[in-house]
Protein backbone atom coordinates (compact mmCIF):
# COMPACT_ATOMS: atom_id res chain seq x y z
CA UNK A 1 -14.03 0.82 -12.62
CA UNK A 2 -10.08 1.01 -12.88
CA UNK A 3 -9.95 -2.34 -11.48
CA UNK A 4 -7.41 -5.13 -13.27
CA UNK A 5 -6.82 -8.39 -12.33
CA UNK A 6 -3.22 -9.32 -11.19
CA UNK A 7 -1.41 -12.25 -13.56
CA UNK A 8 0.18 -14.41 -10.84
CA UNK A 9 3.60 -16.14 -11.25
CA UNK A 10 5.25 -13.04 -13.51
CA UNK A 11 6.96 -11.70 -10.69
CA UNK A 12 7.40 -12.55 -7.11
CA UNK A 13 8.91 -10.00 -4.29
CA UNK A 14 8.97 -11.65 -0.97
CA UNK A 15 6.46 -8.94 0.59
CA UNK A 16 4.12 -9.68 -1.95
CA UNK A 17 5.15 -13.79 -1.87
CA UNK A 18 3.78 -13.09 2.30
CA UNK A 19 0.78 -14.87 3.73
CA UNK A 20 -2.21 -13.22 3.47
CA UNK A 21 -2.11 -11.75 6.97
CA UNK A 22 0.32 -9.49 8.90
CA UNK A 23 1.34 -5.60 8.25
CA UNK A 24 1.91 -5.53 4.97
CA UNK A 25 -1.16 -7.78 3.63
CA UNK A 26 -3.39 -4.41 5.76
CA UNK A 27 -1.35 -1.62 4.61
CA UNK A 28 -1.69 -3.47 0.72
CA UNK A 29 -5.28 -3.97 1.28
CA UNK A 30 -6.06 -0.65 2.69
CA UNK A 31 -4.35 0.96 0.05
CA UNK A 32 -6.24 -0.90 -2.57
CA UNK A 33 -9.48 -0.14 -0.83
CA UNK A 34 -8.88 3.44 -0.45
CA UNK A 35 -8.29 3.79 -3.80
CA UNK A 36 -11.25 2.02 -5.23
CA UNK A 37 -13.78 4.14 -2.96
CA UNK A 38 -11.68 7.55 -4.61
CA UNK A 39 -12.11 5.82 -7.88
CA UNK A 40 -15.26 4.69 -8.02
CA UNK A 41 -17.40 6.90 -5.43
CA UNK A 42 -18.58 3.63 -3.70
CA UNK A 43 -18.45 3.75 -0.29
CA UNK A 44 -18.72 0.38 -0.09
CA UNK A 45 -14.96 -0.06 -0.68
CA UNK A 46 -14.24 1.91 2.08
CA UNK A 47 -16.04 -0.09 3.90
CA UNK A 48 -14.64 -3.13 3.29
CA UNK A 49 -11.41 -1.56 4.27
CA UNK A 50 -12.33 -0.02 7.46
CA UNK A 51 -13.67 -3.46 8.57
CA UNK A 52 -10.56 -5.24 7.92
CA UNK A 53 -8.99 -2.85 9.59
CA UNK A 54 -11.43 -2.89 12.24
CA UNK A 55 -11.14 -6.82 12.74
CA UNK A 56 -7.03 -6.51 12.95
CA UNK A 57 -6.72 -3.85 15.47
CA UNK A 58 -9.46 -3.08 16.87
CA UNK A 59 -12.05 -0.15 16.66
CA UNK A 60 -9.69 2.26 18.70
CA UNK A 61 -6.62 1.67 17.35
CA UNK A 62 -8.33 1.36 13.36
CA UNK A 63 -9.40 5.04 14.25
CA UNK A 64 -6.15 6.56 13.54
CA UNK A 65 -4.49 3.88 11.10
CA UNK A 66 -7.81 4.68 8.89
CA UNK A 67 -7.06 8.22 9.23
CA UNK A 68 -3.74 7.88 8.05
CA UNK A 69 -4.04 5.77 5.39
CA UNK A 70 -7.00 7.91 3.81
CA UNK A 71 -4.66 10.99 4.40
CA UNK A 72 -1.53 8.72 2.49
CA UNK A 73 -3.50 7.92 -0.42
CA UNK A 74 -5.46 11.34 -1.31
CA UNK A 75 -1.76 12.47 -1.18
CA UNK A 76 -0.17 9.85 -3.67
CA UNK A 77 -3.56 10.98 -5.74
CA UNK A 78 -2.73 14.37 -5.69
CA UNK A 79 0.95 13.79 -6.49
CA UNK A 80 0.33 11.11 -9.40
CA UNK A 81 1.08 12.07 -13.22
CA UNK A 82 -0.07 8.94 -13.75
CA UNK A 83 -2.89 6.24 -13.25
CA UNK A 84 -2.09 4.19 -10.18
CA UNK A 85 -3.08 0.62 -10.41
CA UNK A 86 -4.52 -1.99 -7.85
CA UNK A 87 -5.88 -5.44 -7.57
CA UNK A 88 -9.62 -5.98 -7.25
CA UNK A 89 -10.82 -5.96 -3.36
CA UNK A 90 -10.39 -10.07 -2.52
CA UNK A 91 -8.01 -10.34 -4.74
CA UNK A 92 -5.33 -12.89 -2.91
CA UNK A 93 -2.17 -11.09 -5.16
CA UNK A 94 -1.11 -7.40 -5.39
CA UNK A 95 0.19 -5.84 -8.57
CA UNK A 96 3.19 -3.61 -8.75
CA UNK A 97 1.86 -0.49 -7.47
CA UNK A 98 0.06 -2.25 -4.65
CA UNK A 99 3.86 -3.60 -3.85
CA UNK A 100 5.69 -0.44 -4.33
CA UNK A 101 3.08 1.55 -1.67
CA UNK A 102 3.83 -1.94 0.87
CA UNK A 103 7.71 -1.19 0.34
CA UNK A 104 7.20 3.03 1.20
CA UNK A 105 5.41 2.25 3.83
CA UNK A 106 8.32 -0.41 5.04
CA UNK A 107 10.91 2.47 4.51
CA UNK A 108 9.03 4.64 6.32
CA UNK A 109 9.10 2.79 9.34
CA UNK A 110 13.06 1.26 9.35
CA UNK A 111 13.94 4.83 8.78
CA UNK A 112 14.91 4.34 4.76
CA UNK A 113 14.77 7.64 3.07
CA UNK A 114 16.38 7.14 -0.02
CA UNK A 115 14.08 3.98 -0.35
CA UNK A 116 11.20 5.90 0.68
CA UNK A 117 11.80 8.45 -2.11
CA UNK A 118 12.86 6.06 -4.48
CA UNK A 119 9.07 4.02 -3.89
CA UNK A 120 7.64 7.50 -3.91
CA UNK A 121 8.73 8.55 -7.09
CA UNK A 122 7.93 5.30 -8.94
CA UNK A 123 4.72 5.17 -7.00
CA UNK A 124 3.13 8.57 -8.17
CA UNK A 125 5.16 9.18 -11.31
CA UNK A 126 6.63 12.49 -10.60
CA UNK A 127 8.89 14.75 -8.32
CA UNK A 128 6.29 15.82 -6.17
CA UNK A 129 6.61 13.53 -3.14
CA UNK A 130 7.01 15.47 -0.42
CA UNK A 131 3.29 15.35 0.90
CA UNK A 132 3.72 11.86 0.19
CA UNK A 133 6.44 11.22 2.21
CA UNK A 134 4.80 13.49 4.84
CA UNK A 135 1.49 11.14 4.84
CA UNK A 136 3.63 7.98 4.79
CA UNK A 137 5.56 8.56 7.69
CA UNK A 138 1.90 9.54 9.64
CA UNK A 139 0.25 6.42 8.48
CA UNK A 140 3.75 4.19 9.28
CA UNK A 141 3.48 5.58 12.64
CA UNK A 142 -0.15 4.66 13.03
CA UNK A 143 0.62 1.15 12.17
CA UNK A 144 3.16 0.94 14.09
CA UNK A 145 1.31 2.80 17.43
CA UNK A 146 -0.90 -0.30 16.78
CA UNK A 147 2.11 -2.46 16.23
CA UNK A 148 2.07 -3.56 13.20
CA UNK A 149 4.98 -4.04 11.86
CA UNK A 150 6.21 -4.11 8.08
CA UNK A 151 9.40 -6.15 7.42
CA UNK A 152 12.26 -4.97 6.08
CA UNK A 153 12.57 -7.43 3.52
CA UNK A 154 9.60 -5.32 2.00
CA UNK A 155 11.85 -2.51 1.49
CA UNK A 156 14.13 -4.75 -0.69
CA UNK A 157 11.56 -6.24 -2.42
CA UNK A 158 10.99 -3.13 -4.41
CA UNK A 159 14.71 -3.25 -5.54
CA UNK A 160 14.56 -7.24 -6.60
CA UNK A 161 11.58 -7.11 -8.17
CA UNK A 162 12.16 -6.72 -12.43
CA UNK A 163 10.65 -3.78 -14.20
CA UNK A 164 7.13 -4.08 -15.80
CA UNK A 165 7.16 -7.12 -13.41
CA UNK A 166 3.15 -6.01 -12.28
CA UNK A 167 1.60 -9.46 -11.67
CA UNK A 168 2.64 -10.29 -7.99
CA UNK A 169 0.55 -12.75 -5.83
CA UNK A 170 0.41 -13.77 -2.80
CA UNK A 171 0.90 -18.18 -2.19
């Protein structure tokens, strides 16, 4: 399925080292979601997402963040020269990827463009980011229409976190 299981304790980042609530716990688990429905073909996975998003905001406001965040991924899809990794759905951790889409979507909304690029390009894997960019600043404004509201300390996370660190949990 494309699914891999997260290794907790190799690496912490203090978005990932969050409770398993709050903005960026939905914009990780919608992004993992997302992913396993393109993946896979099972609509069941984006099911699973739209009702946690559903049971955060609310039907009207999960509208548009859904939107968004289907828009977001199929564009870091598209842009990817490589495979992009997630944690299975339940899973209370998120791996390195999972973090790095958290921390663009972080920069998107405290206005961080280098950092946005920066997540971007280690996200996907190549120098095509500009659709990406473009989604992540639609889907940051979604979440944030519906206020939700990613840190900033999940922008730095990206930078403190150690290279080929990819086991990150939350707890």
């Amino acid at each position: 399925m494309g699914l891999h299981k997260t290794i907790a304790g190799r690496a912490r980042a203090s978005v990932c080292g969050s409770p398993s609530s709050g903005a960026e716990w939905l914009v990780g688990v919608g992004f993992r979601c997302w992913l396993a429905g393109y993946d896979t073909g099972d609509i069941a996975y984006w099911e699973n997402g739209w009702n946690t998003y559903q049971r955060t905001l609310g039907a009207e406001r999960a509208r548009r963040a859904v939107t968004e965040l289907a828009c977001w991924v199929r564009a870091v899809r598209a842009s990817a020269s490589r495979k992009i990794e997630y944690s299975p759905f339940g899973c209370p951790g998120f791996c390195a990827d999972e973090c790095l889409a958290i921390s663009l979507i972080a920069a998107s909304q405290h206005h961080r463009c280098p950092a946005m690029r920066a997540c971007a390009l280690a996200l996907t894997g190549s120098e095509l980011v500009d659709p990406v960019l473009d989604a992540a600043n639609g889907f940051a404004d979604a979440l944030h229409e519906a206020e939700q509201h990613l840190s900033p300390e999940a922008v730095a996370s990206t930078a403190a976190r150690p290279k080929g660190g990819n086991g990150l949990s939350l707890g």
